[in-house]
C-alpha atoms as a PDB file:
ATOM      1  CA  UNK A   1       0.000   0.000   0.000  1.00  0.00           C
ATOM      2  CA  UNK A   2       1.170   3.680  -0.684  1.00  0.00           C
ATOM      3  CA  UNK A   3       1.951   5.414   2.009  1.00  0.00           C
ATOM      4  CA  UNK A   4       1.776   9.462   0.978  1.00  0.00           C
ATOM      5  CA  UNK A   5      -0.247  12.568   0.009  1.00  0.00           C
ATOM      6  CA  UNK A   6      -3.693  12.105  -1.384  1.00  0.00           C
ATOM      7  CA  UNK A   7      -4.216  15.816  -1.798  1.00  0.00           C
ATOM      8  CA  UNK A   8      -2.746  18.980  -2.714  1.00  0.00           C
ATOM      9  CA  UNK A   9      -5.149  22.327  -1.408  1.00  0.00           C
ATOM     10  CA  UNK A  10      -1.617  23.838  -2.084  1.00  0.00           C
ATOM     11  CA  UNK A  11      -1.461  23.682  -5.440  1.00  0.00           C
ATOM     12  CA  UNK A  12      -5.280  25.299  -6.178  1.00  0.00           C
ATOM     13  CA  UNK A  13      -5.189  27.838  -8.697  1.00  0.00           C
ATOM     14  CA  UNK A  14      -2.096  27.118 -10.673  1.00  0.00           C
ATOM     15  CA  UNK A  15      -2.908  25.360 -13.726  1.00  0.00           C
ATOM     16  CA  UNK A  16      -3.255  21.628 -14.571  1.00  0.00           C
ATOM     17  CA  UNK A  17       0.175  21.562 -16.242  1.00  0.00           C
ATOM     18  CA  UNK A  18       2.322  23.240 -13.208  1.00  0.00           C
ATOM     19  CA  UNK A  19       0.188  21.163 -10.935  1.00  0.00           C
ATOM     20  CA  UNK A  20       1.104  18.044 -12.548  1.00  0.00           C
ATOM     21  CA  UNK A  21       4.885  18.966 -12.774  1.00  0.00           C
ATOM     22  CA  UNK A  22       4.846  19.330  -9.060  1.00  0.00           C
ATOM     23  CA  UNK A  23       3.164  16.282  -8.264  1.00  0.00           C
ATOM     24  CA  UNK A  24       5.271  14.576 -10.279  1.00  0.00           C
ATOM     25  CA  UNK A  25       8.322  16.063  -8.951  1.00  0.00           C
ATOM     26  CA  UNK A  26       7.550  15.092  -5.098  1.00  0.00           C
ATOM     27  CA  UNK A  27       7.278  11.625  -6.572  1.00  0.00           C
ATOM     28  CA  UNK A  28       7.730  10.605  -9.487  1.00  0.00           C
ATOM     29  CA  UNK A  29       6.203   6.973  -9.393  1.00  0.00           C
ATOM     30  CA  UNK A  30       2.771   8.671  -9.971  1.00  0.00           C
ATOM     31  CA  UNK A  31       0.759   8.995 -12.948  1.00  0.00           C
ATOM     32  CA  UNK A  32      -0.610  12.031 -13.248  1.00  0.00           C
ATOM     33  CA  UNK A  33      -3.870  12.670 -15.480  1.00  0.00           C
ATOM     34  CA  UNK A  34      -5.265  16.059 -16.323  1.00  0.00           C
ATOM     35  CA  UNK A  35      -8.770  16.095 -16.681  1.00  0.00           C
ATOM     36  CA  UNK A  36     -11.562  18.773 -17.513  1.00  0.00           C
ATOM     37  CA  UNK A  37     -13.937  18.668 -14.669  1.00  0.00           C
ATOM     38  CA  UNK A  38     -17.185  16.876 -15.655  1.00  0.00           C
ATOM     39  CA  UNK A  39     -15.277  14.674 -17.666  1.00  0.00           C
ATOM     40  CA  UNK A  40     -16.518  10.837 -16.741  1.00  0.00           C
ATOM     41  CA  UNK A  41     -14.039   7.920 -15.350  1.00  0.00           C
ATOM     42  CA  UNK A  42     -14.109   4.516 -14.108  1.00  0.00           C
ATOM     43  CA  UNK A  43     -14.234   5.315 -10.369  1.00  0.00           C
ATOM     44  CA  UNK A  44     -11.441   2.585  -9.854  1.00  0.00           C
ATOM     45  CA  UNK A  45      -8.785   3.667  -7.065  1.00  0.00           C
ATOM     46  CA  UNK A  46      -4.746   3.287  -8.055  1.00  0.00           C
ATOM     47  CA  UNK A  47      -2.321   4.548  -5.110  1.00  0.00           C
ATOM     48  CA  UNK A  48      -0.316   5.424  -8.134  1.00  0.00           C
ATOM     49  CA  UNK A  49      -2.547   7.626 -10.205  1.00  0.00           C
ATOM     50  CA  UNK A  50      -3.843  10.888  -9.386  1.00  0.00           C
ATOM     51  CA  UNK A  51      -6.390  13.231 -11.163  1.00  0.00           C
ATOM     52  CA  UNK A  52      -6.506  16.694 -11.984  1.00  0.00           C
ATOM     53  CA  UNK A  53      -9.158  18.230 -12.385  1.00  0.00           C
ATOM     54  CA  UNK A  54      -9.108  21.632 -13.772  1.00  0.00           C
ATOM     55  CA  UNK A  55     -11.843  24.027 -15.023  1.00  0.00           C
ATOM     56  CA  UNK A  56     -12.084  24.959 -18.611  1.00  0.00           C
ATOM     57  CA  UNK A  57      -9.315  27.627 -18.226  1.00  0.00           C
ATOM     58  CA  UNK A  58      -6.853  24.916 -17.277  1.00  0.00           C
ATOM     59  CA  UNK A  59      -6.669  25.830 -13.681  1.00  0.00           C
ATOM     60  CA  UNK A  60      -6.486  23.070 -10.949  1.00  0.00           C
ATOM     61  CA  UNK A  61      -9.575  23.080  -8.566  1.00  0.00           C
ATOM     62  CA  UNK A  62      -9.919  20.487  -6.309  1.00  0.00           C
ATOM     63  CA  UNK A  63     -13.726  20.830  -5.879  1.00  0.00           C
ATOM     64  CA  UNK A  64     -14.587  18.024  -8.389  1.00  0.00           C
END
């Protein structure tokens, strides 16, 4: 099991590309996937994936 973040409140506000650099650079074992809120997804759960969700401007906003 992975033991780590789950969430970054931080990192509201910047957009989905800077977001996912930084996530990637605290570890870099995790796949990152920007995604335009609304969008559907298999609600599956991988301790090595995370989501972004950003609005259509490309920011990151955690309220999904």
């Amino acid at each position: 099991m992975y033991v780590g973040k789950n969430s970054w409140p931080e990192l509201v506000g910047e957009s989905g590309e800077a977001t996912t650099k930084k996530i990637e650079a605290e570890n870099g074992n995790m796949h990152v996937n920007v995604l335009l809120e609304g969008t559907r997804v298999i609600k599956d759960f991988r301790c090595d994936m995370v989501r972004v969700w950003v609005k259509e401007s490309g920011i990151f906003n955690m309220n999904i």
